[in-house]
N, C-alpha and C. Protein backbone atom coordinates (compact mmCIF):
# COMPACT_ATOMS: atom_id res chain seq x y z
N UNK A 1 -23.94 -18.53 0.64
CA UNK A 1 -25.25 -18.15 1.08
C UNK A 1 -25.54 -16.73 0.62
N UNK A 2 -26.79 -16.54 0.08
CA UNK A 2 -27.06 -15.24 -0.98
C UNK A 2 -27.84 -14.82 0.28
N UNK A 3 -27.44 -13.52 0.66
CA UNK A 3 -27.89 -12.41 1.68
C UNK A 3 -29.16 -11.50 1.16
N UNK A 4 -29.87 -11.68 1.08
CA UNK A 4 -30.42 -10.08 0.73
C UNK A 4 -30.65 -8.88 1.92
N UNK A 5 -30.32 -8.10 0.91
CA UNK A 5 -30.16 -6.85 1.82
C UNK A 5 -31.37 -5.24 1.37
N UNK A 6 -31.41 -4.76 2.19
CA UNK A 6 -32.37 -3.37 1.35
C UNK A 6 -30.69 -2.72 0.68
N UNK A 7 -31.37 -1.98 -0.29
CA UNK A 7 -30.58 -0.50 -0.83
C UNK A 7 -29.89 -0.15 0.40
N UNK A 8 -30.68 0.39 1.32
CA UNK A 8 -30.26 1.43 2.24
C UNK A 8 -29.24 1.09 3.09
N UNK A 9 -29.34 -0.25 3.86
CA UNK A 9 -28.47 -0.80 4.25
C UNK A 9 -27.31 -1.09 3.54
N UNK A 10 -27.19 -1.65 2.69
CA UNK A 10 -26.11 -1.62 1.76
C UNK A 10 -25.34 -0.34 1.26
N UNK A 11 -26.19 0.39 0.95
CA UNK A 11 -25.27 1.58 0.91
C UNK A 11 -24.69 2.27 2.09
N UNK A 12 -25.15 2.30 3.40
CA UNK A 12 -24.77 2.56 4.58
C UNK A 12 -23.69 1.89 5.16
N UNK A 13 -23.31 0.44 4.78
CA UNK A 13 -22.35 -0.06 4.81
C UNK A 13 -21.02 0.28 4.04
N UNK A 14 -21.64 0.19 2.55
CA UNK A 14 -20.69 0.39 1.34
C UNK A 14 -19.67 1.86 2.02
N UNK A 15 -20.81 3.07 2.48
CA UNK A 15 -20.18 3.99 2.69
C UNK A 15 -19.29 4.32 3.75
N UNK A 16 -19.74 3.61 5.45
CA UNK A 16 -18.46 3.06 6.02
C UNK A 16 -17.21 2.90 6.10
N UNK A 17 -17.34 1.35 5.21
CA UNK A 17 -16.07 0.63 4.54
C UNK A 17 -15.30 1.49 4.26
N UNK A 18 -16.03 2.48 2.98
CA UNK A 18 -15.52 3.17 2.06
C UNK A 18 -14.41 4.39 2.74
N UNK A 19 -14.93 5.02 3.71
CA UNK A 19 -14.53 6.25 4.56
C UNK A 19 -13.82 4.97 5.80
N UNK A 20 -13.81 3.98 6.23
CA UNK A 20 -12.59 3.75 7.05
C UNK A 20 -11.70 3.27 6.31
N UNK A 21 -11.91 2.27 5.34
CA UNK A 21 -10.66 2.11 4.44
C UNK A 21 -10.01 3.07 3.71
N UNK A 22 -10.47 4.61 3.43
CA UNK A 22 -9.45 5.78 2.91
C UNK A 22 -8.67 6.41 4.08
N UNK A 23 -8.68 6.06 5.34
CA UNK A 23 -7.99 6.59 6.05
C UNK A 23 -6.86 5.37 6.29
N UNK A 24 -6.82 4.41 6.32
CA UNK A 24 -5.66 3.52 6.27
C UNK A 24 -6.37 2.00 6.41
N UNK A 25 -5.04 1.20 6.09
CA UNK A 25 -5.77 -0.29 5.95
C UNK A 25 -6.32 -1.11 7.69
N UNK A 26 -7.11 -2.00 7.21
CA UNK A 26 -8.17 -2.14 8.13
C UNK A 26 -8.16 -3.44 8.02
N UNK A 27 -8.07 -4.47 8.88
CA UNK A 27 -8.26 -6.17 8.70
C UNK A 27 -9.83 -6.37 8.65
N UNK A 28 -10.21 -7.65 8.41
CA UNK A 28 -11.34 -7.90 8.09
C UNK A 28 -12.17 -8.05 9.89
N UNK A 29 -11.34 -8.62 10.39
CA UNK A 29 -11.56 -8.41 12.07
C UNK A 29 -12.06 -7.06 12.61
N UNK A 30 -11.14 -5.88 12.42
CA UNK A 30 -11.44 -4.81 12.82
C UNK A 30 -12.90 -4.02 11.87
N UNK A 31 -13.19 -4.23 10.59
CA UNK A 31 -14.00 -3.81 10.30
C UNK A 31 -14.82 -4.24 10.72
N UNK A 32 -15.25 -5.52 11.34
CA UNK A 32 -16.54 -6.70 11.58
C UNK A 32 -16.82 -5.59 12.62
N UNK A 33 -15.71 -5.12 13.56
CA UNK A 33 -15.80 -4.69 15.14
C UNK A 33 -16.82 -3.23 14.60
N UNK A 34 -16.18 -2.57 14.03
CA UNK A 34 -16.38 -0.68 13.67
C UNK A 34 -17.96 -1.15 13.30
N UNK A 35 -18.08 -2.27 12.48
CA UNK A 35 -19.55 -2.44 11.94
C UNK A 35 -20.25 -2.44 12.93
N UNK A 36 -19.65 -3.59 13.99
CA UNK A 36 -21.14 -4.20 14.83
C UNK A 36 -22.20 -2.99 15.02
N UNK A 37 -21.85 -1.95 15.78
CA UNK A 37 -22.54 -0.99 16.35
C UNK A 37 -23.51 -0.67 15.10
N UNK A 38 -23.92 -1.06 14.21
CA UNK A 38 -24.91 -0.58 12.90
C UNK A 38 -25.85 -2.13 13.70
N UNK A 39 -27.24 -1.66 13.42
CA UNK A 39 -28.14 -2.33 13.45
C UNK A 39 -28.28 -3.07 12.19
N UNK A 40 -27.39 -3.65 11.95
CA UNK A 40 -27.84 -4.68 10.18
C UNK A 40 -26.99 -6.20 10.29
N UNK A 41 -27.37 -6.98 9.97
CA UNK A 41 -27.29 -8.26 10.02
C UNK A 41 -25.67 -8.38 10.46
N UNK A 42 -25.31 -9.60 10.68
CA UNK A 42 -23.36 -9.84 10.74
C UNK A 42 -23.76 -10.32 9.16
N UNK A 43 -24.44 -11.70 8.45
CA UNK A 43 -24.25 -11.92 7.64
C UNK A 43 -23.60 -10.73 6.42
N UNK A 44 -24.75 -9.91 6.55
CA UNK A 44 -25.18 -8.71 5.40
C UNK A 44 -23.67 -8.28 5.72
N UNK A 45 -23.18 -7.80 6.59
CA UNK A 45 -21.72 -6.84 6.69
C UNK A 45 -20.75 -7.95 6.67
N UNK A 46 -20.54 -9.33 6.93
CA UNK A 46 -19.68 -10.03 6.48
C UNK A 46 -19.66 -10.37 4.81
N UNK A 47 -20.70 -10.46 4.03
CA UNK A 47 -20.70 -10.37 2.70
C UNK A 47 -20.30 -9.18 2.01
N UNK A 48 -20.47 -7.86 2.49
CA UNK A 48 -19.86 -6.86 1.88
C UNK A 48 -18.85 -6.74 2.30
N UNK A 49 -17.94 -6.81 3.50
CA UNK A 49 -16.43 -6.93 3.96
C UNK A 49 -15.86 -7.96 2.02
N UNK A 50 -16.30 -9.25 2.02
CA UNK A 50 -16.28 -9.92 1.36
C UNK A 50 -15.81 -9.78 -0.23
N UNK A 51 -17.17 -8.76 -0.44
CA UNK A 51 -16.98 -8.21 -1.84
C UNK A 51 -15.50 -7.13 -1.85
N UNK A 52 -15.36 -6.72 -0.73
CA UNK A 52 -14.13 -5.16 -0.52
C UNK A 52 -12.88 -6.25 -0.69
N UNK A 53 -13.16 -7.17 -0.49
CA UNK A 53 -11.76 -7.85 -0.09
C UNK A 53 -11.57 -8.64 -1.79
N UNK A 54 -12.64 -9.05 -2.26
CA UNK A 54 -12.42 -9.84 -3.47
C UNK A 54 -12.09 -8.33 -4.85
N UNK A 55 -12.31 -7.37 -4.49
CA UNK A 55 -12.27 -6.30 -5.28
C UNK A 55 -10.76 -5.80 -4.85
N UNK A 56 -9.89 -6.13 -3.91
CA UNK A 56 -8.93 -5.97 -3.30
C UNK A 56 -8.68 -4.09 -3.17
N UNK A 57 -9.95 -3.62 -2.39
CA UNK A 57 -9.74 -2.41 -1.55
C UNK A 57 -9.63 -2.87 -0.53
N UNK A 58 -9.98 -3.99 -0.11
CA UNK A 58 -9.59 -4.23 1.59
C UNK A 58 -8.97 -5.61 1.79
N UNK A 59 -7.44 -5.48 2.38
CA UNK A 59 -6.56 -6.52 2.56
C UNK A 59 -6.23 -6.80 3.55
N UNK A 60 -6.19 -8.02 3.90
CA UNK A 60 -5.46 -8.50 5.11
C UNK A 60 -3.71 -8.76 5.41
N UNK A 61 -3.46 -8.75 3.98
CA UNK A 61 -2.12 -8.23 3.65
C UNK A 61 -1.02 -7.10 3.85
N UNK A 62 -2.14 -6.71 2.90
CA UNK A 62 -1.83 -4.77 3.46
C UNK A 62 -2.03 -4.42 4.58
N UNK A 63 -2.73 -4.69 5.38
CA UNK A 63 -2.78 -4.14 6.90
C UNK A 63 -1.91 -4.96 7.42
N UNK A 64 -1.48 -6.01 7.28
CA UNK A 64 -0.67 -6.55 7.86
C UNK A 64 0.68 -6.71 7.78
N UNK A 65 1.04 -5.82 6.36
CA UNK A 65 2.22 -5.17 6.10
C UNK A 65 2.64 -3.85 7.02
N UNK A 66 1.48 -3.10 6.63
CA UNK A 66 1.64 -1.78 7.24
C UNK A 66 1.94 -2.09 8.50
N UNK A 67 1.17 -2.99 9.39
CA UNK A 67 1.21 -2.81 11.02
C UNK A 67 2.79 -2.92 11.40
N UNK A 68 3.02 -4.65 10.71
CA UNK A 68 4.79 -4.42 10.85
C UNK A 68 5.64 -3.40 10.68
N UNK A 69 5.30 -3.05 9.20
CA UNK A 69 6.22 -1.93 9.16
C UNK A 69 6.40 -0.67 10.05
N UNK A 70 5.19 -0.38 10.80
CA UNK A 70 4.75 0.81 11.22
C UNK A 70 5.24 0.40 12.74
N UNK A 71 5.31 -1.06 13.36
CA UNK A 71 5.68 -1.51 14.30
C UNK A 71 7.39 -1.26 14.56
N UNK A 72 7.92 -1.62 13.44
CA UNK A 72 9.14 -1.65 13.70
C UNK A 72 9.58 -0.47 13.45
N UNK A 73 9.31 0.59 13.13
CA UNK A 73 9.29 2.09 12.82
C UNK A 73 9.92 2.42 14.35
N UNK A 74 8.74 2.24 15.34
CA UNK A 74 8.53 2.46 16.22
C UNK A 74 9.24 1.74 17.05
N UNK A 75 9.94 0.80 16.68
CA UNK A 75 10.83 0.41 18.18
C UNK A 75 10.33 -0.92 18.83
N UNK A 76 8.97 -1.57 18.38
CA UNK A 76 8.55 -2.52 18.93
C UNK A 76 9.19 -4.10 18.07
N UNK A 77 8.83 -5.32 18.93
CA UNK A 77 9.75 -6.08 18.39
C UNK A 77 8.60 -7.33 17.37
N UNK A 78 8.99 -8.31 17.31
CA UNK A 78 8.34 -9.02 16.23
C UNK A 78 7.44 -10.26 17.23
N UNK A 79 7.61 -10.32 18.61
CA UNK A 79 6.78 -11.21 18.90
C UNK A 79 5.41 -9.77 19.44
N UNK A 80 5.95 -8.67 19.73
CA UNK A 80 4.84 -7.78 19.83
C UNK A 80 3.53 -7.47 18.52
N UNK A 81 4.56 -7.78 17.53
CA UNK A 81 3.72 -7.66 15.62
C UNK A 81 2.70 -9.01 15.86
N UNK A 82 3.28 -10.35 16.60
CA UNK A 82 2.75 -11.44 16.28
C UNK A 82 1.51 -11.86 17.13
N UNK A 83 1.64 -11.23 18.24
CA UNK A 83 0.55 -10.67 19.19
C UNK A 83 -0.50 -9.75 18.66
N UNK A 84 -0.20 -8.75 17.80
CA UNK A 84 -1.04 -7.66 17.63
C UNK A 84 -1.76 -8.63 16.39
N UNK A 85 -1.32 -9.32 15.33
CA UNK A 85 -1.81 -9.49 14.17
C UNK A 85 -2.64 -10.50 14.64
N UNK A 86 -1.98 -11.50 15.58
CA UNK A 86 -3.10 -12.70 15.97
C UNK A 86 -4.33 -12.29 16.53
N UNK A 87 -4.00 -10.62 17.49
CA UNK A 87 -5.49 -10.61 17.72
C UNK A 87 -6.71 -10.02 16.25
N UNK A 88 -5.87 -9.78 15.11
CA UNK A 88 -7.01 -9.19 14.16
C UNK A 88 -6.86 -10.63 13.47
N UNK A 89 -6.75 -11.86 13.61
CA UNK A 89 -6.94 -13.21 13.12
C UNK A 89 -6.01 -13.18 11.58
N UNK A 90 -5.06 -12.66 11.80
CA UNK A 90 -4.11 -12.68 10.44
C UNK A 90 -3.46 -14.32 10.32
N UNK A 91 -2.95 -14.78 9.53
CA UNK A 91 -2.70 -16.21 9.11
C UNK A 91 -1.75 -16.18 9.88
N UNK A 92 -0.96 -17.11 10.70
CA UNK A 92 0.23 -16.55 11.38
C UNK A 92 1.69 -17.22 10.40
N UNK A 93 1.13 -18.00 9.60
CA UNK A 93 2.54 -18.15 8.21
C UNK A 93 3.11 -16.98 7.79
N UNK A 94 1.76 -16.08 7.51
CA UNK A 94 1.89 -14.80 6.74
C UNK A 94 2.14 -14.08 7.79
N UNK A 95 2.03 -13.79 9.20
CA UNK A 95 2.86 -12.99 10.01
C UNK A 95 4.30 -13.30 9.93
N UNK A 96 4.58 -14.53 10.13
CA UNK A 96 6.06 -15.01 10.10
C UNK A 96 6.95 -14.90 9.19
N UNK A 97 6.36 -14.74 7.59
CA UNK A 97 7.15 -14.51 6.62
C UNK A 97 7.19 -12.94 6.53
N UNK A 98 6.37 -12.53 7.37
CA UNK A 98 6.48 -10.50 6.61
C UNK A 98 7.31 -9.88 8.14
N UNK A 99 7.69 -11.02 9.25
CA UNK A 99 8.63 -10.77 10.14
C UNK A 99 9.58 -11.13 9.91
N UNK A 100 10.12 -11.68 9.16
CA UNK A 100 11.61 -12.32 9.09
C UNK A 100 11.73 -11.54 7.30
N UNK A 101 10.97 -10.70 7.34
CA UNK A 101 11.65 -10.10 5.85
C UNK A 101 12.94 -9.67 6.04
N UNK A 102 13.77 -9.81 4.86
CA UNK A 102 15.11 -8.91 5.19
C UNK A 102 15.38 -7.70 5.68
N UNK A 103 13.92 -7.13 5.35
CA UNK A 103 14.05 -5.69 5.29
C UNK A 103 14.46 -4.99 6.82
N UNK A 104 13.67 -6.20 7.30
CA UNK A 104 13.77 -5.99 9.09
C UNK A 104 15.23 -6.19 9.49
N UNK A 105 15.88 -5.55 10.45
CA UNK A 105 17.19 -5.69 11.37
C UNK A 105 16.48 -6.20 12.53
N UNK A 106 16.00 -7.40 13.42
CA UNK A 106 15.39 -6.74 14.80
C UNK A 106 16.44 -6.99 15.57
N UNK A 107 17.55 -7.55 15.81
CA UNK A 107 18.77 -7.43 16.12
C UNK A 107 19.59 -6.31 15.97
N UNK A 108 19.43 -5.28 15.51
CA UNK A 108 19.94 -4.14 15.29
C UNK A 108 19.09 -3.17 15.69
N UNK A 109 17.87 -3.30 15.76
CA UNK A 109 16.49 -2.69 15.93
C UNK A 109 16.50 -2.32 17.77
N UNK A 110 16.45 -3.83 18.46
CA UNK A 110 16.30 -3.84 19.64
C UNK A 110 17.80 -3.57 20.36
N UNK A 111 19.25 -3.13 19.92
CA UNK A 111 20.17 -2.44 20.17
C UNK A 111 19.94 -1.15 20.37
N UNK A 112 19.21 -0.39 19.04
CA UNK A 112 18.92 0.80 19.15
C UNK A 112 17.79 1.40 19.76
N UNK A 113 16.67 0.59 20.14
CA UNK A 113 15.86 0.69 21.17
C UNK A 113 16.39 0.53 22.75
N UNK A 114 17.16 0.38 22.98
CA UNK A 114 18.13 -0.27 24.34
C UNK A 114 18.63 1.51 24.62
N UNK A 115 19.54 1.59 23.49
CA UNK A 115 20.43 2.84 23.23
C UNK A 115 19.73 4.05 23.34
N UNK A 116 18.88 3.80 22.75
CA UNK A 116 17.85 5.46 22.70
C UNK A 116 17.29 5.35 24.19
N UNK A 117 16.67 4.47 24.85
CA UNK A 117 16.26 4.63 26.08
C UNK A 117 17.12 4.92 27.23
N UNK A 118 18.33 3.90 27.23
CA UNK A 118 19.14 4.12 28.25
C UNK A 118 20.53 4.46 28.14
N UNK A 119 20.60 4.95 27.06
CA UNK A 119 22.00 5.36 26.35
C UNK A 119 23.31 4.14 26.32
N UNK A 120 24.26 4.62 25.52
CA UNK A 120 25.17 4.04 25.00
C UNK A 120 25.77 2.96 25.70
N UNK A 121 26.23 2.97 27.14
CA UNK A 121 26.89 2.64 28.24
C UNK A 121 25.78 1.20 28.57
N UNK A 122 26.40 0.26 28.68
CA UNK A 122 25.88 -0.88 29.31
C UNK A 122 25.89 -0.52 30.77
N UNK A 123 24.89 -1.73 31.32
CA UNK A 123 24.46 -1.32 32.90
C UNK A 123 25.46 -2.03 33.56
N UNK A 124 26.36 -1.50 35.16
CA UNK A 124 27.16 -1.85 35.77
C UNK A 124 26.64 -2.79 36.47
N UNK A 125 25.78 -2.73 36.89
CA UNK A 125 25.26 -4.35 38.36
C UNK A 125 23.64 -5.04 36.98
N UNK A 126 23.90 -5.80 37.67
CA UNK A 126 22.48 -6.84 37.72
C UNK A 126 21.36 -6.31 37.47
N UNK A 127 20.73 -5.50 38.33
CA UNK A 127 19.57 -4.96 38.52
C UNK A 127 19.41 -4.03 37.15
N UNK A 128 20.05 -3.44 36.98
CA UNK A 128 20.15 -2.42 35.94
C UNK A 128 19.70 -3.26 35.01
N UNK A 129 20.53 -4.03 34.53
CA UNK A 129 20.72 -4.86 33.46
C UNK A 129 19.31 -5.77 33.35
N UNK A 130 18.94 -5.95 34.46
CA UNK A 130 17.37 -7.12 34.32
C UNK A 130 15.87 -5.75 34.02
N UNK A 131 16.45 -4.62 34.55
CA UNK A 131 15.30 -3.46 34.28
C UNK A 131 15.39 -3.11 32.33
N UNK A 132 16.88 -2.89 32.02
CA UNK A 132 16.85 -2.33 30.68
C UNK A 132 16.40 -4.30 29.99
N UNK A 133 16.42 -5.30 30.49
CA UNK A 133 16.53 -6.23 29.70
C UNK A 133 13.83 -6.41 29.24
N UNK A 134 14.00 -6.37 30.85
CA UNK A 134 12.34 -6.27 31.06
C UNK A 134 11.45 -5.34 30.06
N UNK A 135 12.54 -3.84 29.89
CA UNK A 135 12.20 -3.42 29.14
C UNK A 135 12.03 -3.85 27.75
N UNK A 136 13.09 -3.98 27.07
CA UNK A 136 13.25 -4.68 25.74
C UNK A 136 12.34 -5.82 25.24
N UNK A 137 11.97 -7.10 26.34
CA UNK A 137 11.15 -7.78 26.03
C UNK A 137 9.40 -7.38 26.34
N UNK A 138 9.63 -6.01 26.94
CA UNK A 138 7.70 -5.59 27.23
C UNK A 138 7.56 -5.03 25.83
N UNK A 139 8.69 -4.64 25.36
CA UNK A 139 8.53 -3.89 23.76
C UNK A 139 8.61 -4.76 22.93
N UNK A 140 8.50 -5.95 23.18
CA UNK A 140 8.30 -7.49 22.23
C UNK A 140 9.21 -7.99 21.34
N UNK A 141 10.78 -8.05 22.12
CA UNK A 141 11.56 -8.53 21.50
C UNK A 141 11.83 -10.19 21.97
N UNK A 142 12.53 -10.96 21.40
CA UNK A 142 13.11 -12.11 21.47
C UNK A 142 14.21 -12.11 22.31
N UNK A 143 14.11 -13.53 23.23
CA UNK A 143 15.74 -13.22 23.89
C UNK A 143 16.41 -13.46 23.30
N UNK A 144 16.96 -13.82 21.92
CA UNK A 144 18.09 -13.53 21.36
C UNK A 144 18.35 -12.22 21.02
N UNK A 145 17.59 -11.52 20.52
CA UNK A 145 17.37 -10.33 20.49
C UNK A 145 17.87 -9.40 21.37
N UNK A 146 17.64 -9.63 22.29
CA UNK A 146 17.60 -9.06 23.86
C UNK A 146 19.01 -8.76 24.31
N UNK A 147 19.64 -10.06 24.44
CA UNK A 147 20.87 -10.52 24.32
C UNK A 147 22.05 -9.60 23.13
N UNK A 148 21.73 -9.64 22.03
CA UNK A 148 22.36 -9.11 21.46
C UNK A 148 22.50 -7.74 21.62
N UNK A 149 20.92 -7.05 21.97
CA UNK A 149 21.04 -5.25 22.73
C UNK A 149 22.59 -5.38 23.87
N UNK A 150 22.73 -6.59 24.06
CA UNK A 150 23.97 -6.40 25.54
C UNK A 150 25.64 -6.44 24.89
N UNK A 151 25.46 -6.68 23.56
CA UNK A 151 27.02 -6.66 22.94
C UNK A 151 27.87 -6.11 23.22
């Protein structure tokens, strides 16, 4: 469906895009959102999202690389990545294959998230052990995962 649009609008968009996508990558979800607040069509700003994406300045890839990567940087686990990406409508094949990259440890990941919080020493009673475990899975790990922080 061919949109027409004025100049003005279009360039008001173009320039947007342009200035949120140089500060880091952006899903096609989140730009729809930053747009709404402009008084100009959804069509008109879903067709130029469109063109950014077929020109490949704006990826759903790339943001969805970065988030993982930037996720697991940070200590969070891979059903937390799979949560965050589903809410910007990422493919969830393509979440699953850029979570199980090699590159990732999350078994080694969510040890050292365990460790840095509550240090080296496993917990003596129960309680301990179900608080550091609550933790680990609010930071979106797997119970295998979880499990293995207890080695």
């Amino acid at each position: 469906m061919l949109v027409t649009m004025s100049d003005n609008d279009a360039k008001i968009i173009r320039h947007k895009l342009t200035r949120l996508l140089s500060r880091r990558e952006h899903s096609q979800t989140e730009l729809r959102k930053k747009l709404s607040d402009l008084e100009i069509s959804a069509d008109i700003i879903d067709e130029t999202i469109k063109k950014f994406a077929e020109k490949d300045i704006q990826s759903d890839l790339r943001f969805a690389e970065a988030v993982v990567r930037g996720a697991y940087y940070r200590g969070k686990g891979p059903v937390f990545i799979e949560r965050e990406l589903n809410n910007h409508n990422i493919d969830f094949a393509l979440v699953r294959e850029l979570v199980n990259d090699d590159d990732f440890d999350w078994f080694e990941s969510s040890k050292a998230v365990r460790v840095k919080r509550f240090g080296e020493d496993l917990p003596d009673d129960w309680t301990a052990k179900q608080k550091q475990m609550r933790f680990l899975q609010y930071r979106g790990f797997a119970q295998e995962q979880i499990k293995y922080a207890f080695e």
